[in-house]
Protein backbone atom coordinates (compact mmCIF):
# COMPACT_ATOMS: atom_id res chain seq x y z
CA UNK A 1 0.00 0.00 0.00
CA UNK A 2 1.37 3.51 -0.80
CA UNK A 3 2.49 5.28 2.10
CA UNK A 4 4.91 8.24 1.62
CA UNK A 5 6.40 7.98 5.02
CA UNK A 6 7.06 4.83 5.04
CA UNK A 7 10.89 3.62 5.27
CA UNK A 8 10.23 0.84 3.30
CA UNK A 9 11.23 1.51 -0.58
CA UNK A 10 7.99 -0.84 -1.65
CA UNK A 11 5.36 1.19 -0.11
CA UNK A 12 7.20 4.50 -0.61
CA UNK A 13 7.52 3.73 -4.17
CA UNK A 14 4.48 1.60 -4.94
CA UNK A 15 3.85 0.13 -8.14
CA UNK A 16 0.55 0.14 -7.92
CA UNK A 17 0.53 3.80 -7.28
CA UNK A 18 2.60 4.77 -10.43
CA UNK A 19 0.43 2.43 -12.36
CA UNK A 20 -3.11 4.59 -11.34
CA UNK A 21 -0.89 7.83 -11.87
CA UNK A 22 0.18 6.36 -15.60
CA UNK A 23 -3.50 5.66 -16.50
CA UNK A 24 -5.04 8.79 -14.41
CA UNK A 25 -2.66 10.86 -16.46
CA UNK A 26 -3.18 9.23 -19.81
CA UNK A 27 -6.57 9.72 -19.52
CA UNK A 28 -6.79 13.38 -18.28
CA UNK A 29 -3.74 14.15 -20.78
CA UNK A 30 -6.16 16.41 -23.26
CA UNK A 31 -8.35 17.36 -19.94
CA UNK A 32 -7.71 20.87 -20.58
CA UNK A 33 -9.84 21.89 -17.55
CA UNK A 34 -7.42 20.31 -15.07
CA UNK A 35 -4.77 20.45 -17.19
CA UNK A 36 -5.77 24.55 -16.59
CA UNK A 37 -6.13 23.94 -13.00
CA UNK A 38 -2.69 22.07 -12.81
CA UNK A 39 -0.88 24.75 -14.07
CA UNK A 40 -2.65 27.61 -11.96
CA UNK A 41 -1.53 25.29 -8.82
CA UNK A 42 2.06 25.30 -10.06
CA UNK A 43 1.71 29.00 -10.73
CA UNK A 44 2.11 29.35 -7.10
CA UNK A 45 5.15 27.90 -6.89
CA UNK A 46 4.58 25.33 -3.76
CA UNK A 47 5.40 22.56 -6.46
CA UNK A 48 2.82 19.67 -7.57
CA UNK A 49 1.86 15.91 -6.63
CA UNK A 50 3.60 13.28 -8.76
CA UNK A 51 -0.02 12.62 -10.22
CA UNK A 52 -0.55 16.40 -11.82
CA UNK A 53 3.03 16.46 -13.10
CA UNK A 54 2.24 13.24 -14.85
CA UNK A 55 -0.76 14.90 -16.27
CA UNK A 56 1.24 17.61 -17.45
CA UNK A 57 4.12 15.20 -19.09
CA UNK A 58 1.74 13.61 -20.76
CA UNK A 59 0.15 16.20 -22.16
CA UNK A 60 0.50 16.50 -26.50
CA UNK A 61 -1.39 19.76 -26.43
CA UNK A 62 0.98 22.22 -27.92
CA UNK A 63 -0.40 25.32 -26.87
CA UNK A 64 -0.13 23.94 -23.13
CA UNK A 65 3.20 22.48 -23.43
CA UNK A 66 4.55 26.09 -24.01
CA UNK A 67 2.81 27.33 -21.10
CA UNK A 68 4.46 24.57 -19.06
CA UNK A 69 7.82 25.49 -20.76
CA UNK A 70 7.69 29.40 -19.90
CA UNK A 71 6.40 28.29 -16.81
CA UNK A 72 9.49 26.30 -16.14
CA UNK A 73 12.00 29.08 -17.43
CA UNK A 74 9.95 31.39 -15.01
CA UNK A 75 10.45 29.41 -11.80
CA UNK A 76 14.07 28.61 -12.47
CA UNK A 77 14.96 32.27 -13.06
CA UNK A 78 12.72 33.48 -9.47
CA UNK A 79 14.94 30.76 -7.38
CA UNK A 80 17.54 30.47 -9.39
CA UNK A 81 18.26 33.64 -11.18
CA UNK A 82 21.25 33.10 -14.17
CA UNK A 83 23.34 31.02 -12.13
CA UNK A 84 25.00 28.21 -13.09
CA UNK A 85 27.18 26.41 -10.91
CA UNK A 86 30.09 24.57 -11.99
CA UNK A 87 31.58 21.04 -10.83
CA UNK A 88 33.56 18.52 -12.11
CA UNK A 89 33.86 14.79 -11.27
CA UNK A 90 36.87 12.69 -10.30
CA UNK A 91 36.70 8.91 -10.52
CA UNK A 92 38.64 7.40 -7.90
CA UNK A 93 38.66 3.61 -8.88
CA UNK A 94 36.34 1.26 -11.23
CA UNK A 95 36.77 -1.88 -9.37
CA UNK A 96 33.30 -2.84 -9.10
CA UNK A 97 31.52 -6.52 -8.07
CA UNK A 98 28.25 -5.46 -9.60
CA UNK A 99 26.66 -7.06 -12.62
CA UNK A 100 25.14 -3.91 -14.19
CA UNK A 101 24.07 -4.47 -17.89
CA UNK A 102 23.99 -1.15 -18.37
CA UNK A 103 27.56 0.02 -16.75
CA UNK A 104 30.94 -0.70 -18.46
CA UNK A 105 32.54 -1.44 -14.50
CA UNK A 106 30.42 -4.44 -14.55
CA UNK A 107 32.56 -7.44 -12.91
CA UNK A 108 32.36 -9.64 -15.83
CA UNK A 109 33.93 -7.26 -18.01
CA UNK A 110 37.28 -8.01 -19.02
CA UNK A 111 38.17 -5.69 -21.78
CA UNK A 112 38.15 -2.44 -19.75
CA UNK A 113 41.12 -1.40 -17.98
CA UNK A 114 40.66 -1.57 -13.86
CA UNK A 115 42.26 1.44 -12.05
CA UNK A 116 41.98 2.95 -8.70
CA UNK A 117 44.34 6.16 -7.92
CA UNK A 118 46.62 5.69 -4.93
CA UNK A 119 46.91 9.20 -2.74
CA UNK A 120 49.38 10.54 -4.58
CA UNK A 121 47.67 10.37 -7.99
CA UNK A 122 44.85 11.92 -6.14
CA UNK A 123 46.56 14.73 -5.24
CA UNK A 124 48.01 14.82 -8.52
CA UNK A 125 44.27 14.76 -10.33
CA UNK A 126 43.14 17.55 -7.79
CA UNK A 127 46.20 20.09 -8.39
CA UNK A 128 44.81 19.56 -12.18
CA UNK A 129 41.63 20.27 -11.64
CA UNK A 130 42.37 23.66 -9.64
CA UNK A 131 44.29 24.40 -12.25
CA UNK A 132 41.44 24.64 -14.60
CA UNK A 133 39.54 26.61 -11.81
CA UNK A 134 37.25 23.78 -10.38
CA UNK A 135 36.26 24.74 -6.52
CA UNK A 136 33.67 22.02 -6.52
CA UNK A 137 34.28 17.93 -7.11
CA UNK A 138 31.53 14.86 -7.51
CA UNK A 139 34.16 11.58 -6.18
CA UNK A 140 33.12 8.65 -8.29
CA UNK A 141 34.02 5.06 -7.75
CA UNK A 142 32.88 1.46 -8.43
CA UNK A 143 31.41 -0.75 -5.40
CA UNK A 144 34.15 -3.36 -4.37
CA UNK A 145 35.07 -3.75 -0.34
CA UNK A 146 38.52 -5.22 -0.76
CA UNK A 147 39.58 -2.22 -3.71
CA UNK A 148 37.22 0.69 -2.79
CA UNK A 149 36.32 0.46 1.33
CA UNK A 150 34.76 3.68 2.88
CA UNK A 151 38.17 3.51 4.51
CA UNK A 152 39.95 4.46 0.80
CA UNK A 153 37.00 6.76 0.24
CA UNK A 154 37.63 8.52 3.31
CA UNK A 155 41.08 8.71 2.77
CA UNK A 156 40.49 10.08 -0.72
CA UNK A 157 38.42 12.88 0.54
CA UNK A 158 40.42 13.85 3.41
CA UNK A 159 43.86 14.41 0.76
CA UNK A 160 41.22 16.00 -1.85
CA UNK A 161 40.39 18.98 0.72
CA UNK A 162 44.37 19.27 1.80
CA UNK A 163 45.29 20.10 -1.61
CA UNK A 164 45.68 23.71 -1.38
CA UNK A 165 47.75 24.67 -4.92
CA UNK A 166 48.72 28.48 -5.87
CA UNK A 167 44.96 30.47 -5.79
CA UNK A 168 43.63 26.59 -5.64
CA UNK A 169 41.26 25.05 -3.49
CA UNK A 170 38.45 21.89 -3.47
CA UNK A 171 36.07 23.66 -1.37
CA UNK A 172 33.09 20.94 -1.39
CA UNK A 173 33.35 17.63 -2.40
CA UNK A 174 30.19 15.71 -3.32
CA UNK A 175 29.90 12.07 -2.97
CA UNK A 176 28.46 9.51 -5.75
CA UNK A 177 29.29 6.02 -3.93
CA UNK A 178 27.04 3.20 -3.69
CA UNK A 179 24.41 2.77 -0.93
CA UNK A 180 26.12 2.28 2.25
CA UNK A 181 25.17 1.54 5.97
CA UNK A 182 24.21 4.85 8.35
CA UNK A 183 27.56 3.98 9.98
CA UNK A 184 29.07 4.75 6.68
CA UNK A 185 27.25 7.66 6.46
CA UNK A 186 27.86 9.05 9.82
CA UNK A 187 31.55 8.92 8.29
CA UNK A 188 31.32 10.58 5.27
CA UNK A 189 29.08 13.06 7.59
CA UNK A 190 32.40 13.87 9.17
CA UNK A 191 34.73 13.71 6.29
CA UNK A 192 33.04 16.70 5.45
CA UNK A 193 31.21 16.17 2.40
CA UNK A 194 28.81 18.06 0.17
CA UNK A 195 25.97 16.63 -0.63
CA UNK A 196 25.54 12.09 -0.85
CA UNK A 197 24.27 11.48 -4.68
CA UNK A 198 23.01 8.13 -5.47
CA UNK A 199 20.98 7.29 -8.78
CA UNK A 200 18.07 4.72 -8.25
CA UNK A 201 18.73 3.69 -12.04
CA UNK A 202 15.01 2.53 -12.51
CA UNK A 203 12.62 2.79 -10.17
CA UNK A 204 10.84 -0.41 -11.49
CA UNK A 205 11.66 -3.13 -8.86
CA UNK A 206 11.59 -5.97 -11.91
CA UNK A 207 13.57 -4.31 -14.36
CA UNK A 208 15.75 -3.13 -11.58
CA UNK A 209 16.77 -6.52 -10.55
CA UNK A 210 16.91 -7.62 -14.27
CA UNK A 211 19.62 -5.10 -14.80
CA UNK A 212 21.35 -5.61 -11.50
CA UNK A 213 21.39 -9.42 -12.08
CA UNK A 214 23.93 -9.78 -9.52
CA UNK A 215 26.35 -7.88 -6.48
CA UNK A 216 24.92 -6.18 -3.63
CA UNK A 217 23.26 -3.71 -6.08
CA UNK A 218 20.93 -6.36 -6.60
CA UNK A 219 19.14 -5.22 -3.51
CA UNK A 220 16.33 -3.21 -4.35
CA UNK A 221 14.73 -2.22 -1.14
CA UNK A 222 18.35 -1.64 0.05
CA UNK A 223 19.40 0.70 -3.04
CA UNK A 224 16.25 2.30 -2.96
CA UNK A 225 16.10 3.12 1.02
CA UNK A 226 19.84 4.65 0.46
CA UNK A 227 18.57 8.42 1.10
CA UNK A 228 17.01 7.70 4.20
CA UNK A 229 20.28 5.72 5.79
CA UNK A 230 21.93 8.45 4.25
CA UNK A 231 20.27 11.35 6.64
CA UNK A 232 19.87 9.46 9.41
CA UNK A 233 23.44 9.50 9.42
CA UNK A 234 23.15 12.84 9.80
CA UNK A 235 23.86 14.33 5.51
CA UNK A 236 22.10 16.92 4.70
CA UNK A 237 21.80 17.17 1.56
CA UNK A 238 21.21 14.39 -0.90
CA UNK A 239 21.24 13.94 -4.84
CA UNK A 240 18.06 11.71 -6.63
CA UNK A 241 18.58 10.55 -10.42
CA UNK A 242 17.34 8.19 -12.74
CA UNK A 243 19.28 7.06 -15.96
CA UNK A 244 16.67 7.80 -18.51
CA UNK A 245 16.78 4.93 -21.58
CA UNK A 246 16.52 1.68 -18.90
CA UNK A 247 12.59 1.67 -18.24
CA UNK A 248 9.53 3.68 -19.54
CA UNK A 249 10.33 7.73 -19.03
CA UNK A 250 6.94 8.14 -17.55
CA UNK A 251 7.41 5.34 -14.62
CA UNK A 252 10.55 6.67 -14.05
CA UNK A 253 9.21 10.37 -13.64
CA UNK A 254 6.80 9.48 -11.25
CA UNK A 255 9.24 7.23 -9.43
CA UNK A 256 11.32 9.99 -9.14
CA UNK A 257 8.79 12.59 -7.75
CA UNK A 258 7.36 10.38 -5.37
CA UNK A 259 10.96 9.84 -3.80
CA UNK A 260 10.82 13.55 -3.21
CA UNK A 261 8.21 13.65 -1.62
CA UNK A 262 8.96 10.72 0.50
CA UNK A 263 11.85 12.10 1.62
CA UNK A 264 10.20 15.56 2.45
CA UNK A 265 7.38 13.61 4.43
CA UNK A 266 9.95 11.14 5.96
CA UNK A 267 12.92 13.19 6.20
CA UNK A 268 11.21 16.80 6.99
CA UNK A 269 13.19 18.15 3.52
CA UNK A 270 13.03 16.62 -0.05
CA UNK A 271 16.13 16.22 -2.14
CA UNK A 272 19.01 19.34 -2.88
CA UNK A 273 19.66 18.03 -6.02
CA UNK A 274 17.84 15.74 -9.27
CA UNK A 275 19.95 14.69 -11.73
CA UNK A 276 18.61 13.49 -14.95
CA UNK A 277 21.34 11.68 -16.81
CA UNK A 278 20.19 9.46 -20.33
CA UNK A 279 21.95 6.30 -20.94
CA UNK A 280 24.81 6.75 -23.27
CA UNK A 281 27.82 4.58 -25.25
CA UNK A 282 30.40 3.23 -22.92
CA UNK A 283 33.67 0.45 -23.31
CA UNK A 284 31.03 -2.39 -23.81
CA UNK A 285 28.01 -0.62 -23.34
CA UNK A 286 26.00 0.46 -26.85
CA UNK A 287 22.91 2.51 -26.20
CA UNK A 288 21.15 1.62 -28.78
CA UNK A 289 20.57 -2.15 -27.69
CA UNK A 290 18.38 -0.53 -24.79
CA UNK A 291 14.92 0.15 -26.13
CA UNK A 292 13.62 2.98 -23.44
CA UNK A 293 15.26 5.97 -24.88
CA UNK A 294 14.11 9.28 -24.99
CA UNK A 295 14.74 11.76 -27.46
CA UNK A 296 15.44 15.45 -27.37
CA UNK A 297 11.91 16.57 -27.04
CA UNK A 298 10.99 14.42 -24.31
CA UNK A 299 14.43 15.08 -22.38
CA UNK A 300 13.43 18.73 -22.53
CA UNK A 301 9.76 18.19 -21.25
CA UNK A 302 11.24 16.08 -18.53
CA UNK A 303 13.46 18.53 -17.10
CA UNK A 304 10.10 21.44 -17.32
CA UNK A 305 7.97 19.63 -15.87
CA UNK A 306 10.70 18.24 -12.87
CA UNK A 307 11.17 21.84 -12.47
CA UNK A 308 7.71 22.93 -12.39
CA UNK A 309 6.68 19.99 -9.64
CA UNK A 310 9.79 20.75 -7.39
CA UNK A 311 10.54 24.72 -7.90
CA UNK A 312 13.40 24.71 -4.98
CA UNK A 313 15.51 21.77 -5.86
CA UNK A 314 18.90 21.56 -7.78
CA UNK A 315 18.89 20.26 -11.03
CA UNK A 316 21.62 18.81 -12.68
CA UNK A 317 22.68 17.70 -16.31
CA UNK A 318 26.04 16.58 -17.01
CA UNK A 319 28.44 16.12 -20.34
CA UNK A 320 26.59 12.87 -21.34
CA UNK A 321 24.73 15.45 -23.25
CA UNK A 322 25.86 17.50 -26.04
CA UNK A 323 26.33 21.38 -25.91
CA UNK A 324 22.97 21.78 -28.06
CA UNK A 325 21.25 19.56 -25.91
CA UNK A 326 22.90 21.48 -22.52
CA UNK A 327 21.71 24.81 -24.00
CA UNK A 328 18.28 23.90 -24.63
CA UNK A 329 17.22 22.61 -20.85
CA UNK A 330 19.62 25.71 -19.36
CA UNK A 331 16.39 27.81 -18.83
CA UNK A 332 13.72 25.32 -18.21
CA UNK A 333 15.36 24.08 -15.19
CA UNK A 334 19.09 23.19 -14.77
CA UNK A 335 20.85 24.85 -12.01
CA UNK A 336 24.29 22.53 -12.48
CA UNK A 337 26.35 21.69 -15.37
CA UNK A 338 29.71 20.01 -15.53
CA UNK A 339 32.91 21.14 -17.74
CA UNK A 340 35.78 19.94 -18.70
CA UNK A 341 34.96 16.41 -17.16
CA UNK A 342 36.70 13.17 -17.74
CA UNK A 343 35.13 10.06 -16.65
CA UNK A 344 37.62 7.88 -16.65
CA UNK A 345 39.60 6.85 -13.60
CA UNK A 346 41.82 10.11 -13.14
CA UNK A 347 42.67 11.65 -16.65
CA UNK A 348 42.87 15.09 -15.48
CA UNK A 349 46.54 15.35 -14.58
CA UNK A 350 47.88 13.19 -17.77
CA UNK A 351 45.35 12.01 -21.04
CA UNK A 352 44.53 8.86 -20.79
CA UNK A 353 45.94 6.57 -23.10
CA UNK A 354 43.17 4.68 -25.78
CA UNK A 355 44.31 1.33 -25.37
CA UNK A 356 44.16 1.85 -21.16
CA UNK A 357 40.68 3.18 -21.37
CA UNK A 358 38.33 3.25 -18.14
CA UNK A 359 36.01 5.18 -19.08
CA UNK A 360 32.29 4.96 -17.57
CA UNK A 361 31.08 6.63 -20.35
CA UNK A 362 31.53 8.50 -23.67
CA UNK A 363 31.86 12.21 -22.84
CA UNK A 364 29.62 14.02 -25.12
CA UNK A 365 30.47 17.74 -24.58
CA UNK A 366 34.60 17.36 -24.76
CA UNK A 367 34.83 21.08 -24.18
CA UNK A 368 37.14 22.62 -21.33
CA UNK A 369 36.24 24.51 -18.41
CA UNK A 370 36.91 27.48 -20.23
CA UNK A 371 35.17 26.85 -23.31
CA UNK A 372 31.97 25.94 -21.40
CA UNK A 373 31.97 29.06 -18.91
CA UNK A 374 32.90 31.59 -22.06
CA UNK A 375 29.88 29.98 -23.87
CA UNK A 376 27.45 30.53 -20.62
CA UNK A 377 28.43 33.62 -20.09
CA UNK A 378 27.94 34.46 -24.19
CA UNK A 379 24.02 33.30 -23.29
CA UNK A 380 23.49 35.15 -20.11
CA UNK A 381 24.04 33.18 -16.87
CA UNK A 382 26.39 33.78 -14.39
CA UNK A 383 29.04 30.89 -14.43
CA UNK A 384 29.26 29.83 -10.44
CA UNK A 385 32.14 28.25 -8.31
CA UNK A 386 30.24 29.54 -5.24
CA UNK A 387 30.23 26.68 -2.12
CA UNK A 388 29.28 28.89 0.64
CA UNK A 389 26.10 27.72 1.49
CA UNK A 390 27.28 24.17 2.70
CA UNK A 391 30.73 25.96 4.49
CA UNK A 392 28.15 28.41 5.89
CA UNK A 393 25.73 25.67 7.18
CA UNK A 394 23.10 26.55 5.02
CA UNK A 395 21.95 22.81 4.21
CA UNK A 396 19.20 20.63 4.44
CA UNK A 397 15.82 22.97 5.77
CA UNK A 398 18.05 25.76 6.35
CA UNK A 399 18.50 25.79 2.67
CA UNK A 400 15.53 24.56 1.57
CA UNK A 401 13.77 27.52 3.95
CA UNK A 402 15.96 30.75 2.72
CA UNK A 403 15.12 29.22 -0.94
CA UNK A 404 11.82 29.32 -0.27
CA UNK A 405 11.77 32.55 1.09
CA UNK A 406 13.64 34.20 -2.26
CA UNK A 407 16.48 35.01 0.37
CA UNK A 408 18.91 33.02 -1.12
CA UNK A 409 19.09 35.62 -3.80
CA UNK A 410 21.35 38.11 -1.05
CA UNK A 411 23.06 34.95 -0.83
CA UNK A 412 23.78 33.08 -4.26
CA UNK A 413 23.99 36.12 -6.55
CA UNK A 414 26.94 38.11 -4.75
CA UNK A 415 29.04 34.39 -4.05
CA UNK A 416 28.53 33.38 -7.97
CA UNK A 417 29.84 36.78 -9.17
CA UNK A 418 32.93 36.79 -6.55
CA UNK A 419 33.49 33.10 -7.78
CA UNK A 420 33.38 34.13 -10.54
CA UNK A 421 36.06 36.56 -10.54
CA UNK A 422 38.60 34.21 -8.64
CA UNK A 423 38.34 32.29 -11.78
CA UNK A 424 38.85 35.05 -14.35
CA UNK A 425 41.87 36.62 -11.99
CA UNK A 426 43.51 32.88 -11.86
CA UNK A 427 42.38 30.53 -14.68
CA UNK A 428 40.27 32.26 -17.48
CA UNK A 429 41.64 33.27 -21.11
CA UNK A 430 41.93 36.44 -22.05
CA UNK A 431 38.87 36.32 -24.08
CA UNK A 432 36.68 34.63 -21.69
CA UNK A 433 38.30 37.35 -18.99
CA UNK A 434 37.15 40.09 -20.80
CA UNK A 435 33.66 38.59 -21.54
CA UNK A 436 33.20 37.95 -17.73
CA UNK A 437 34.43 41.14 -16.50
CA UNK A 438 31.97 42.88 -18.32
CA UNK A 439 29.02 41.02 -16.81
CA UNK A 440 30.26 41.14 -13.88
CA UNK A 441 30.16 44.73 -13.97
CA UNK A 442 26.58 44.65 -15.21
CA UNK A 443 25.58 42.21 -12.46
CA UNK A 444 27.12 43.44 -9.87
CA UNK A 445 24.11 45.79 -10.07
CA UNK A 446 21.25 43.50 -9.48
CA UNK A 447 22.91 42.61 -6.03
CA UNK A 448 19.38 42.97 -4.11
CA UNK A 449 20.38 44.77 -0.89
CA UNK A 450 22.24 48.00 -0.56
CA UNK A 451 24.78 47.02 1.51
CA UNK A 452 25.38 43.49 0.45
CA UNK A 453 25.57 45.51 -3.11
CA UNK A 454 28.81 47.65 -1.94
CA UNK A 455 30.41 45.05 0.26
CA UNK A 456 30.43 42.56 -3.04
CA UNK A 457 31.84 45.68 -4.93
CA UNK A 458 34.55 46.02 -2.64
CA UNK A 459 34.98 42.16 -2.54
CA UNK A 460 35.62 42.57 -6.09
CA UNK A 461 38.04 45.25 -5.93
CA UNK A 462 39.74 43.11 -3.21
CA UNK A 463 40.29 39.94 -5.42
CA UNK A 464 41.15 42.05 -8.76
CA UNK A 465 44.12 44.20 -6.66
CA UNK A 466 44.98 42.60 -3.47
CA UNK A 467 44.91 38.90 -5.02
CA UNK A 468 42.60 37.77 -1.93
CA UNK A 469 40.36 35.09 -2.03
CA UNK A 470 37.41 33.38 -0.63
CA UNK A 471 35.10 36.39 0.44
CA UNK A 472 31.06 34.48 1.31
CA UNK A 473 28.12 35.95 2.54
């Protein structure tokens, strides 16, 4: 029975429940009446049920999808402004015991090459990624006790934030292990980290154990129930996803919603980030033998109507997609992007060799850092290395609350444009300098409060002539 505070990942994410959502929605999908009504609801910006954002992505009524697409560009820009913020991810090891059909680090798979960086080459990796301006890191690594233990992960982190190279700094470091015990948790509660991501995959329990045919990620119940261990061991923040292409797009968005709002009626707070990945080409891996994908249209409805149900939270697309594909979802939700990223085990401090490849997955958008933050700032948004709110203790409902409120806009907008210029003063080309200095000018401006307006002016002048660093609200 479906019960949305409920621990247990079967009545929290109830089959039957998606099934009557699938069907309600199909048959209300031309309902233009509620459809109406749905829209006016989200119009307040309090967010929607899993049920009326099904409606809504199953809607083929043109005229309504572009209401739900300004809709969607409207919200993001009242929480989120033109703020992008920028991460990168590190791969620590791909010594994995799961049997993922899906993943290229499945344990039967011989061809790819197994790695796993020792300290050293971690500190290596980092002092290359602050050299292309990164402040921000998502660690990656395969499940395997003997190679990987939350010992080595620990370790990892702990040399990660020591790193401390010329202007250079890791300043949060987000976590995308597999689902671990609230012991585990408590841990990387210390360590430090950011924000615990974990991607459910599919959130349909048979296909999920079809593609997880064997390895502790086999486990649904235990997979699923991740996010819960995860802040009763005291995280914050945590980081929902779905890879898009493994089940049926509309399960899997109302799979997804319904987490969120277990976790704000279990947890008190629903998730800080959504990531909405699509399955792509990897070492073994061809995309194209999976039958569930999506194209570009759909991806882009997906990430309005995510938006539109859950105004407040992150949302997060990565370089599996291309730069076209990036640009077009930029306004209708995303609040993340990556650049620059390698997804293979290290690669940022020397290119990884073809024949030694250990890759997850094909990198779509090969651009650099600097390509990717000249090209947002070319369209409008504010490039952000900002990590204040989580140094600041603004996590969890504190977050959640001052985003709510529109507070975070004192906050977010002053820290990305300060970011911003640490990057330009340490890592930027000339070209991409010039191009940020002038918006940074221009935004500088539309710093809501007075004060907070000439303290971020001064901050500025501060970072341009006395080299300093790290100014926060």
């Amino acid at each position: 029975m479906y019960d949305p505070k409920s621990k247990k990942a079967e009545e929290f994410i109830d089959n039957d429940e998606i099934l009557e959502t699938l069907a309600y929605a199909e048959a209300n999908k031309e309902n233009i009446e509620l459809i109406d009504s749905i829209l006016e609801k989200a119009r307040l910006r309090k967010g929607l049920t899993h049920r009326e954002a099904s409606v809504l992505l199953a809607c083929p009524i043109e005229e309504k999808n572009e209401e739900m697409f300004a809709l969607a560009k409207q919200i993001k820009k009242d929480f989120y402004g033109n703020r992008i913020v920028m991460f990168a991810p590190l791969y620590l090891s791909n010594y994995c015991i799961n049997g993922c059909t899906y993943c290229p680090y499945h344990l039967k798979n011989k061809h790819i090459a197994r790695k796993k960086l020792t300290q050293e080459e971690v500190r290596q990796e980092v002092i290359a990624l602050q050299d292309l301006g990164h402040k921000r890191l998502a660690i990656e690594s395969g499940e395997d006790p003997i190679n990987n233990p939350i010992e080595y992960i620990l370790e990892c982190i702990k040399t990660i934030y020591s790193v401390h190279h010329k202007n250079g700094d890791i300043r949060r470091v987000n976590v995308n292990i597999a689902a671990t015990t609230v012991e585990n948790y408590r841990k990387l509660k210390d360590a430090g980290i950011g924000t615990y991501i974990l991607f459910q995959e599919t959130y349909h329990k048979e296909s999920y154990e079809q593609l997880h045919p064997t390895g502790p990620k086999h486990d649904y119940a235990y997979h699923t129930e991740a996010m819960d261990r995860a802040m009763e061991g005291g995280i914050d923040d945590v980081g929902l996803g779905v890879l898009f292409g493994l089940d049926k797009y509309r399960y899997e968005f109302a799979g997804l919603l319904m987490h969120a709002e277990h976790l704000e009626a279990a947890q008190g707070v629903g998730p800080h980030t959504i990531s909405v990945p699509r399955l792509c080409n990897a070492d073994d891996i061809e995309k194209d033998t999976f039958t569930n994908g999506i194209d570009d249209d759909i991806f882009a409805k997906i990430v309005a109507c995510i938006r539109i149900a859950v105004p407040y939270t992150g949302m997060i697309v990565s370089t599996r997609e291309s730069q076209k594909s990036r640009e077009r979802v930029l306004n209708l939700g995303i609040s993340q992007v990556s650049g620059g990223s390698k997804t293979s085990v290290g690669g940022y401090a020397e290119p990884e060799p073809e024949e030694d490849n250990s890759a997850q997955f094909d990198v779509t958008d090969q651009r650099s850092l600097d390509e990717v933050v000249k090209w947002l700032m070319e369209l409008g948004y504010i490039p952000s290395f900002c990590t204040a709110c989580y140094r600041e203790g603004r996590t969890g409902d504190r977050f959640m609350s001052l985003c709510k409120s529109g507070q975070i806009q004192n906050c977010c907008h002053p820290n990305a444009l300060m970011t911003l210029k640490e990057y330009l003063m340490d890592y930027a080309s000339p070209e991409t300098k010039a191009i940020g200095d002038a918006l940074i000018e221009k935004e500088a401006e539309n710093v809501p409060n007075e004060k907070a307006r000439a303290v971020v002016k001064e901050n500025l002048r501060l970072i341009e002539q006395d080299n300093r660093r790290d100014f926060r609200f």
